[in-house]
N, C-alpha and C. Protein backbone atom coordinates (compact mmCIF):
# COMPACT_ATOMS: atom_id res chain seq x y z
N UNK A 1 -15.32 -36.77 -5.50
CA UNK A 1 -15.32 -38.08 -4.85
C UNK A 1 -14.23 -38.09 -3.77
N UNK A 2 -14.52 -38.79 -2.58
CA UNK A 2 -13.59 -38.83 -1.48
C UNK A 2 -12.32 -39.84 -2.56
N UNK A 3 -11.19 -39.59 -1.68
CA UNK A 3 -9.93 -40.05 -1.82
C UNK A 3 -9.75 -41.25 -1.19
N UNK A 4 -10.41 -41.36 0.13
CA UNK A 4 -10.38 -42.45 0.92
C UNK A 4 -12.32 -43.40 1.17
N UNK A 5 -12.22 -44.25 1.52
CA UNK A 5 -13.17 -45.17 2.09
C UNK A 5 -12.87 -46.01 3.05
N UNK A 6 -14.31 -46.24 3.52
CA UNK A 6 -14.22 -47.01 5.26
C UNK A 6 -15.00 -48.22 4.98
N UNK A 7 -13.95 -49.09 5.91
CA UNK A 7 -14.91 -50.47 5.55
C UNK A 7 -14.91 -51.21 6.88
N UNK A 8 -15.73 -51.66 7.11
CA UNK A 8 -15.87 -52.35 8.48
C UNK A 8 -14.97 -53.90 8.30
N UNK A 9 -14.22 -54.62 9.60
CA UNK A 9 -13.40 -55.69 9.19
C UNK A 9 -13.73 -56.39 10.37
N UNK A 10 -13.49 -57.72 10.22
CA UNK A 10 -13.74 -58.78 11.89
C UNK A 10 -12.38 -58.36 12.60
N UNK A 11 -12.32 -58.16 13.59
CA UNK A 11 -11.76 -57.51 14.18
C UNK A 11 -10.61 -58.71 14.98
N UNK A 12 -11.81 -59.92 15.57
CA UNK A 12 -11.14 -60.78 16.31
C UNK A 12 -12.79 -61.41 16.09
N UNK A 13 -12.72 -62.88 16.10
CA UNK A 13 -13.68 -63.74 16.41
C UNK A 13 -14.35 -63.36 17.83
N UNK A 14 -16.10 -63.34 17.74
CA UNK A 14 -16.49 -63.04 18.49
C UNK A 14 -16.85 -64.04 20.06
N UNK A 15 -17.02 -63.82 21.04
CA UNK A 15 -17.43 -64.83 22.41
C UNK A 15 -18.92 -64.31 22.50
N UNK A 16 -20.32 -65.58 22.31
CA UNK A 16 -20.94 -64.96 22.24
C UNK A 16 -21.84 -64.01 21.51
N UNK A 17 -22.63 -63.06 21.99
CA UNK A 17 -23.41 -62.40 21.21
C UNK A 17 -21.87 -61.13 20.33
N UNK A 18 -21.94 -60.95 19.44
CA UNK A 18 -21.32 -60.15 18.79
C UNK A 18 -21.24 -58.05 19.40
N UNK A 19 -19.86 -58.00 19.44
CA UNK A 19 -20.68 -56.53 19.64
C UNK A 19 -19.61 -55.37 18.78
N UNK A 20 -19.71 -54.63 18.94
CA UNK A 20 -18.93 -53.23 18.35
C UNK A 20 -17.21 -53.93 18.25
N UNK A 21 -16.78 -54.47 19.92
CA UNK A 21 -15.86 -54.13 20.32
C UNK A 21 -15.03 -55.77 18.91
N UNK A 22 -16.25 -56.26 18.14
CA UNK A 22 -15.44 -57.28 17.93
C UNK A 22 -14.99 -56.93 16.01
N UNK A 23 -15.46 -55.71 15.98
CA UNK A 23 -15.37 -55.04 14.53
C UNK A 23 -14.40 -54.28 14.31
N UNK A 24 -13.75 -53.19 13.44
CA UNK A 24 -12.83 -52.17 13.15
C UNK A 24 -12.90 -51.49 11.93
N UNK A 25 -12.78 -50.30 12.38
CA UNK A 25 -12.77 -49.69 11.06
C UNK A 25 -11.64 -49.05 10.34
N UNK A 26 -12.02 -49.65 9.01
CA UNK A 26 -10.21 -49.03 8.46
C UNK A 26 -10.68 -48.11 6.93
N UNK A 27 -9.60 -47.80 6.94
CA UNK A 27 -9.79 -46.53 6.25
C UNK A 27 -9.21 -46.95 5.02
N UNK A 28 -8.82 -46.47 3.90
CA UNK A 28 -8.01 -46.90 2.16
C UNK A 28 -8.80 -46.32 1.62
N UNK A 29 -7.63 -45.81 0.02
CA UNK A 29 -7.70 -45.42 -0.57
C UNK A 29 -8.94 -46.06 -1.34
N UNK A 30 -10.00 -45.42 -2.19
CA UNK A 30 -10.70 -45.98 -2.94
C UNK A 30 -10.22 -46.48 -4.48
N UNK A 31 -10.14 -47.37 -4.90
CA UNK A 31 -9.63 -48.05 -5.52
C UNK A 31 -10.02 -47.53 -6.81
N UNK A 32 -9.18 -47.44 -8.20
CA UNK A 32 -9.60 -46.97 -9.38
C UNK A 32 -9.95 -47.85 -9.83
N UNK A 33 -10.94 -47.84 -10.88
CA UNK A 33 -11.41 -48.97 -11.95
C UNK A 33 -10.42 -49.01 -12.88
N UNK A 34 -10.42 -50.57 -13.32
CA UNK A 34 -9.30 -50.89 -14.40
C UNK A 34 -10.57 -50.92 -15.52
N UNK A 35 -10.26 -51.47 -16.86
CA UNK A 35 -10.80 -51.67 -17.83
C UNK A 35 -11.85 -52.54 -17.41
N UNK A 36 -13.04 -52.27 -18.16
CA UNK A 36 -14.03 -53.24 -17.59
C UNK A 36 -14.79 -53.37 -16.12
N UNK A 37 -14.13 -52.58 -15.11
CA UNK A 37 -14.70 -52.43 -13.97
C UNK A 37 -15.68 -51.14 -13.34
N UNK A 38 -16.11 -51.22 -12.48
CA UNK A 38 -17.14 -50.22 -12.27
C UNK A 38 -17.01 -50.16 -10.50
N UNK A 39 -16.83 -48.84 -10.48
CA UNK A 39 -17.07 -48.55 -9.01
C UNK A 39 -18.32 -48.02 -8.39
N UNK A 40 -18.27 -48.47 -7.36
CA UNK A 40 -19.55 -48.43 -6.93
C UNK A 40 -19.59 -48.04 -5.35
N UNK A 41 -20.53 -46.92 -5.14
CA UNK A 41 -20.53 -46.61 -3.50
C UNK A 41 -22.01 -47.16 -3.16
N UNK A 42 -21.97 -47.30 -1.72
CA UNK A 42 -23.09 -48.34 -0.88
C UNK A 42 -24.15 -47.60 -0.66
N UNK A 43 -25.23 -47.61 -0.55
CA UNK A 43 -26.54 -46.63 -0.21
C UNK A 43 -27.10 -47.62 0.40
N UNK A 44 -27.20 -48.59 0.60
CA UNK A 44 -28.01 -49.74 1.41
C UNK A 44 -27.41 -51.33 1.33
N UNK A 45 -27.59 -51.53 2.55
CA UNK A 45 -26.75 -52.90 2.87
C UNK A 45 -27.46 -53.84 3.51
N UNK A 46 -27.47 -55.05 3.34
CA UNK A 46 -28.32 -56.25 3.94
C UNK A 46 -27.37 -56.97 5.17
N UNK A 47 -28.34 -56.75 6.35
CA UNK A 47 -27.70 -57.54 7.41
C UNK A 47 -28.28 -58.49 7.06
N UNK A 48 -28.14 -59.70 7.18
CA UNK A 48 -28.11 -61.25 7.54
C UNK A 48 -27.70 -62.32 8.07
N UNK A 49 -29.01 -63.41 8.92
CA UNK A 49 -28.31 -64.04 9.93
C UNK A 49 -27.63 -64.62 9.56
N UNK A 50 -27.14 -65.34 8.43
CA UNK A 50 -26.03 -66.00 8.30
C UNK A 50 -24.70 -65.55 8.60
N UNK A 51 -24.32 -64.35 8.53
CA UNK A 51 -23.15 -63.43 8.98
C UNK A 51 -22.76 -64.24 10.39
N UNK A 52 -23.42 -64.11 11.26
CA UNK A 52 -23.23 -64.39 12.42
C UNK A 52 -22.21 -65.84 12.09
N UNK A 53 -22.36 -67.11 11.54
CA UNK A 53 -22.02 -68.02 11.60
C UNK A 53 -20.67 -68.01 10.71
N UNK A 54 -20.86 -67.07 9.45
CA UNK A 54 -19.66 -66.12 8.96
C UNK A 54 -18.45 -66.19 9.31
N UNK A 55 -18.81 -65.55 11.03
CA UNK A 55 -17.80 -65.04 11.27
C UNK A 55 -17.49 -65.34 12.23
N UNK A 56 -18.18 -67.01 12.90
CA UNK A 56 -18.02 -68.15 13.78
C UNK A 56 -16.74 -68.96 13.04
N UNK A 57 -16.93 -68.87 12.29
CA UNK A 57 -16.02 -69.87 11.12
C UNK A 57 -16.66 -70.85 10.43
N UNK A 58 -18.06 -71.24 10.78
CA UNK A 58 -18.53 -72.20 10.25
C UNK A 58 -20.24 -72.07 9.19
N UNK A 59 -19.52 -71.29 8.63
CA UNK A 59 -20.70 -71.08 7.08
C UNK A 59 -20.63 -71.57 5.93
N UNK A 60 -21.48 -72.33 5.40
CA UNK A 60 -21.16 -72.95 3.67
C UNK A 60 -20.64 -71.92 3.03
N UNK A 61 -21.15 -70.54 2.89
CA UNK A 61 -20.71 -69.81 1.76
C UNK A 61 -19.11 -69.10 2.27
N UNK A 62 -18.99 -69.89 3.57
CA UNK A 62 -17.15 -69.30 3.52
C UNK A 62 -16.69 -68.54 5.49
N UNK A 63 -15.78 -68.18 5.47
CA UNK A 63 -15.29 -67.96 7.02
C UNK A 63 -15.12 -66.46 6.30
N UNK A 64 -15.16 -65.98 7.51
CA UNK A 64 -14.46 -64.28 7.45
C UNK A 64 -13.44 -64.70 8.77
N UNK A 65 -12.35 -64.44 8.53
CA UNK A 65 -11.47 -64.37 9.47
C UNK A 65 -10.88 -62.92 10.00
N UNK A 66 -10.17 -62.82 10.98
CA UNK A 66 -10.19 -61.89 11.84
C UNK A 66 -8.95 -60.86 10.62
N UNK A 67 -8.98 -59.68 10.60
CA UNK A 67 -8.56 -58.56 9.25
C UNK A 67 -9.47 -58.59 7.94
N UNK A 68 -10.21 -59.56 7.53
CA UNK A 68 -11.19 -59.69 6.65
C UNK A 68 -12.46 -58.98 6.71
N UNK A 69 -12.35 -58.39 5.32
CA UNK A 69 -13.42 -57.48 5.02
C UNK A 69 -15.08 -57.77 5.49
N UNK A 70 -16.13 -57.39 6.48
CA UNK A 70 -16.98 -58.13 6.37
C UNK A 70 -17.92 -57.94 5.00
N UNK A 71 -18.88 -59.19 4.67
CA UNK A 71 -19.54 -59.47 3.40
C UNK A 71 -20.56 -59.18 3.23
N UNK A 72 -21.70 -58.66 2.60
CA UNK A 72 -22.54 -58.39 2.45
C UNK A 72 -23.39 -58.23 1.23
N UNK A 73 -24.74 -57.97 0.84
CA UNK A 73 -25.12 -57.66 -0.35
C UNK A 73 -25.59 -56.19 -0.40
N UNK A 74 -25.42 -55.63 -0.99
CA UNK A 74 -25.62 -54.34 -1.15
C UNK A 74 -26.63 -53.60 -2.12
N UNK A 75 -27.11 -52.53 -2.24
CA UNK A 75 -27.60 -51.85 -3.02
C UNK A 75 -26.73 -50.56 -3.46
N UNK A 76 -25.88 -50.06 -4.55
CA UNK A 76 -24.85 -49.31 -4.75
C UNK A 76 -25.45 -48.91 -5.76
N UNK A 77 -24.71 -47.12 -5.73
CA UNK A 77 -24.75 -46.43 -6.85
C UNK A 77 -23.23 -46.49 -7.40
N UNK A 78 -23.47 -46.30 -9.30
CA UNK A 78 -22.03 -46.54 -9.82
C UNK A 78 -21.89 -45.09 -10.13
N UNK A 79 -20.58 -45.38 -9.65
CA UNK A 79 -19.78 -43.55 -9.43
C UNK A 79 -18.42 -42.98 -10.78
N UNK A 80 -18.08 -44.85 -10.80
CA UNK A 80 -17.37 -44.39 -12.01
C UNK A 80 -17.52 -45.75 -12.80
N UNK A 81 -17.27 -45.95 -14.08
CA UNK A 81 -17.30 -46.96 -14.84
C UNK A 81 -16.56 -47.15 -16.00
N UNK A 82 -15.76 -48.45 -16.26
CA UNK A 82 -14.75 -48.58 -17.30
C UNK A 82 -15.36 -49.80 -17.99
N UNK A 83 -16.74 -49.65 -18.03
CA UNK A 83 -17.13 -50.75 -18.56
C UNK A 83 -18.70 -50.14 -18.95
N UNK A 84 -18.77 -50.56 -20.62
CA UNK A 84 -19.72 -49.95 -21.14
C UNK A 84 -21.32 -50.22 -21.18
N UNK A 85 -20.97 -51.51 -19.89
CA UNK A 85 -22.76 -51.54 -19.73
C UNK A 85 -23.52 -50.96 -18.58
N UNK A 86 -22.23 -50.05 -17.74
CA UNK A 86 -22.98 -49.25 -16.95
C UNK A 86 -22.21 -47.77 -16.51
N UNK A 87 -23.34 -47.16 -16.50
CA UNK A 87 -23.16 -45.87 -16.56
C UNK A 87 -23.18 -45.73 -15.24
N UNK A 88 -22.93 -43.68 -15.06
CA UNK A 88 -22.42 -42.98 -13.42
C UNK A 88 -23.72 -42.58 -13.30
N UNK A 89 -24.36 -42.79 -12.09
CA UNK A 89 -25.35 -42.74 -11.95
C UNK A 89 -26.22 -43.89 -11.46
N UNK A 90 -26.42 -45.16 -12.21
CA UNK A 90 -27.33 -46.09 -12.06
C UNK A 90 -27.14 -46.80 -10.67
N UNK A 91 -28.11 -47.57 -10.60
CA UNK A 91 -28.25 -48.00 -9.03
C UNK A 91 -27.98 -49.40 -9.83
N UNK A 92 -27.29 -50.36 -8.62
CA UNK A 92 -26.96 -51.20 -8.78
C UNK A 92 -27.01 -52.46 -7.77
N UNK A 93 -27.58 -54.09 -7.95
CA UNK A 93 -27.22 -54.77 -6.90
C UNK A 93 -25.55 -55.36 -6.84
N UNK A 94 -25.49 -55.88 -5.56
CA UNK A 94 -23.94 -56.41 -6.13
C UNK A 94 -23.67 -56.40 -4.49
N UNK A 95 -22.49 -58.08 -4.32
CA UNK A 95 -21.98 -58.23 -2.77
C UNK A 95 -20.74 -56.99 -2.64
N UNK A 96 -21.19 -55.61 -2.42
CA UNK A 96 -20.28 -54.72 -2.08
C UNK A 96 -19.56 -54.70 -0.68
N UNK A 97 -20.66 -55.30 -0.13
CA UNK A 97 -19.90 -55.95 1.41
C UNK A 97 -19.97 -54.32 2.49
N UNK A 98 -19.35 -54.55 3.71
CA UNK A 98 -20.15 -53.38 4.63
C UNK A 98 -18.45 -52.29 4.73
N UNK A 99 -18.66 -51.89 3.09
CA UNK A 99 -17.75 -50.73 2.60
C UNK A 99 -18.46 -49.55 1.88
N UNK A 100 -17.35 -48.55 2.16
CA UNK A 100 -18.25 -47.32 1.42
C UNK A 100 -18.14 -47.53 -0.11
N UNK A 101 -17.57 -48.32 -0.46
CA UNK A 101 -16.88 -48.50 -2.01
C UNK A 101 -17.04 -49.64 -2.05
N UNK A 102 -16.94 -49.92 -3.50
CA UNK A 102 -16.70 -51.49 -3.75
C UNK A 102 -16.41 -51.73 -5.43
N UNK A 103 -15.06 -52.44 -5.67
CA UNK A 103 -15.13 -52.57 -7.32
C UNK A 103 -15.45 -53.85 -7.47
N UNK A 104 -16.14 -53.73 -9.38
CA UNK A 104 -16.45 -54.96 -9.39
C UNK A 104 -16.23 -55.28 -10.93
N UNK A 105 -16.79 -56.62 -11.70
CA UNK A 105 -16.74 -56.67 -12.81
C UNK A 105 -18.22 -56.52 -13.22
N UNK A 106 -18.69 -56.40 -14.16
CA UNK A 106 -19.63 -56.57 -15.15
C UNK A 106 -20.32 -57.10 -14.44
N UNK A 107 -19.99 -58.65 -14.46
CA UNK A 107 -20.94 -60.31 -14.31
C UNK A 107 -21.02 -60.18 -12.75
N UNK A 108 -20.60 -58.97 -12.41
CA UNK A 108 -20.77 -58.99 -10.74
C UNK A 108 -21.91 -58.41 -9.98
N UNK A 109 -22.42 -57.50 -11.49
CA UNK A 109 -24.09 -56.44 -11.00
C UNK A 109 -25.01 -56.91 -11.11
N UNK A 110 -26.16 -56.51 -11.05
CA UNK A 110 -27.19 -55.98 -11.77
C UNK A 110 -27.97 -55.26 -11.80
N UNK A 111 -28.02 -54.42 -12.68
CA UNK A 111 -28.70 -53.32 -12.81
C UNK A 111 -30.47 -53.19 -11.96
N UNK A 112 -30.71 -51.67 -11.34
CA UNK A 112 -32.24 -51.99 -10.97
C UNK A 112 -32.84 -51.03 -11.58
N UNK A 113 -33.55 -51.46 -12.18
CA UNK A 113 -34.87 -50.34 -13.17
C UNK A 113 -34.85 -49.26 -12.60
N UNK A 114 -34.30 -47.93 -13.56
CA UNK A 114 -34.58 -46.18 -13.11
C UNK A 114 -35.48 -46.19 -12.53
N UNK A 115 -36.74 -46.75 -13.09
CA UNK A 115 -38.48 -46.27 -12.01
C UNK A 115 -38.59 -47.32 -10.71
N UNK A 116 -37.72 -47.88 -10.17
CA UNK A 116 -37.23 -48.84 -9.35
C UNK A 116 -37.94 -48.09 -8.10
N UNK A 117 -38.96 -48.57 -7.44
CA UNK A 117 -40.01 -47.00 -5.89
C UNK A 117 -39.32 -47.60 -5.15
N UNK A 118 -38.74 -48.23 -4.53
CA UNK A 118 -37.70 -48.31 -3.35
C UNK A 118 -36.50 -49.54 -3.56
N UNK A 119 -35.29 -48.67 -3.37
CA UNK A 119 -34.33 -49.41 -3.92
C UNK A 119 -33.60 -50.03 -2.65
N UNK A 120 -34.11 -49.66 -1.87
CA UNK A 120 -34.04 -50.99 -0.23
C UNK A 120 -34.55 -52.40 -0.82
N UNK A 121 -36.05 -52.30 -1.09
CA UNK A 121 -36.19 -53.32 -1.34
C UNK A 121 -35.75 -54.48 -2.28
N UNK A 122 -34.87 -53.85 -3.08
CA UNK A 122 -34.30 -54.97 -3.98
C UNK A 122 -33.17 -56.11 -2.84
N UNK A 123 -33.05 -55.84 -2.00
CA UNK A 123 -32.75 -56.63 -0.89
C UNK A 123 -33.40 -57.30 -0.15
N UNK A 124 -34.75 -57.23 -0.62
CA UNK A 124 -35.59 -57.67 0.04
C UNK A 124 -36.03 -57.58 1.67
N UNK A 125 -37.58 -57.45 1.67
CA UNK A 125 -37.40 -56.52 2.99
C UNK A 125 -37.23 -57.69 4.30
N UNK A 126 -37.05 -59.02 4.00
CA UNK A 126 -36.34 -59.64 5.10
C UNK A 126 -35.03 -60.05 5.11
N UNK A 127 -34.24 -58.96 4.03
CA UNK A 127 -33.00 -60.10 3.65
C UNK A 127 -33.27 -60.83 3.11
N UNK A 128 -32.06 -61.77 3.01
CA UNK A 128 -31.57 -62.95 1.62
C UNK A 128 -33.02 -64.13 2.60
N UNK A 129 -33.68 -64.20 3.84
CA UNK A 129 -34.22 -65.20 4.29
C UNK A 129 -35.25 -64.99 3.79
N UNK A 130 -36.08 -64.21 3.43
CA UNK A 130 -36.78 -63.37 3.08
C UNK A 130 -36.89 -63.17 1.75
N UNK A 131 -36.27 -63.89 0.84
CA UNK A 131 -36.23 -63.67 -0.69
C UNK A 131 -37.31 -64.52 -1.48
């Protein structure tokens, strides 16, 4: 397992249509699981339009301000686990957000069926609008 992970952050509030220059990428250590937690790396991530307003400042589910991690829902595999309802290996949903890593608790997953034929789609294939 890498030592480090990359996570995309708001960089500065955007003017406008959003672009590269308003993101950053930072680098950290990947975080160990404590008791009960489960780590998890990203294999698929849900853009959604709500982001945009995100990271306007003006979204019900919350602001991302400028050094803040951006948010997302994810589709993750668990890589390590200190918590006995999931194993290394399983695919997992969970807001891992637009990082290579992400820890979480328990009540934070959920598991997607081994015979699961495309595990994009548990994100549904329009996004959260789309659900």
């Amino acid at each position: 397992m890498k030592d480090t992970m990359q996570q995309i952050v708001l960089d500065h509030y955007p003017t406008g249509i959003p672009t590269e220059s308003d993101f950053a990428l930072r680098e950290q250590p990947v975080p160990a699981p404590a008791d009960g937690e489960v780590l998890c790396r990203t294999e698929y991530l849900s853009l959604d339009p709500y982001m945009r307003s995100q990271i306007a400042g003006r979204h019900i589910s919350g602001t991302i301000s400028p050094g803040d991690p951006m948010r997302g829902e994810t589709v993750s595999r668990v890589v390590e686990s200190r918590n006995t309802a999931f194993r290394e290996g399983e695919l997992v949903r969970c807001f891992g957000g637009w990082s290579t890593h992400s820890l979480h608790t328990g009540d934070e997953l959920t598991k997607l069926p081994e015979d699961f034929p495309a595990p994009s789609l548990a994100l549904s294939t329009l996004g959260m609008p789309g659900s």
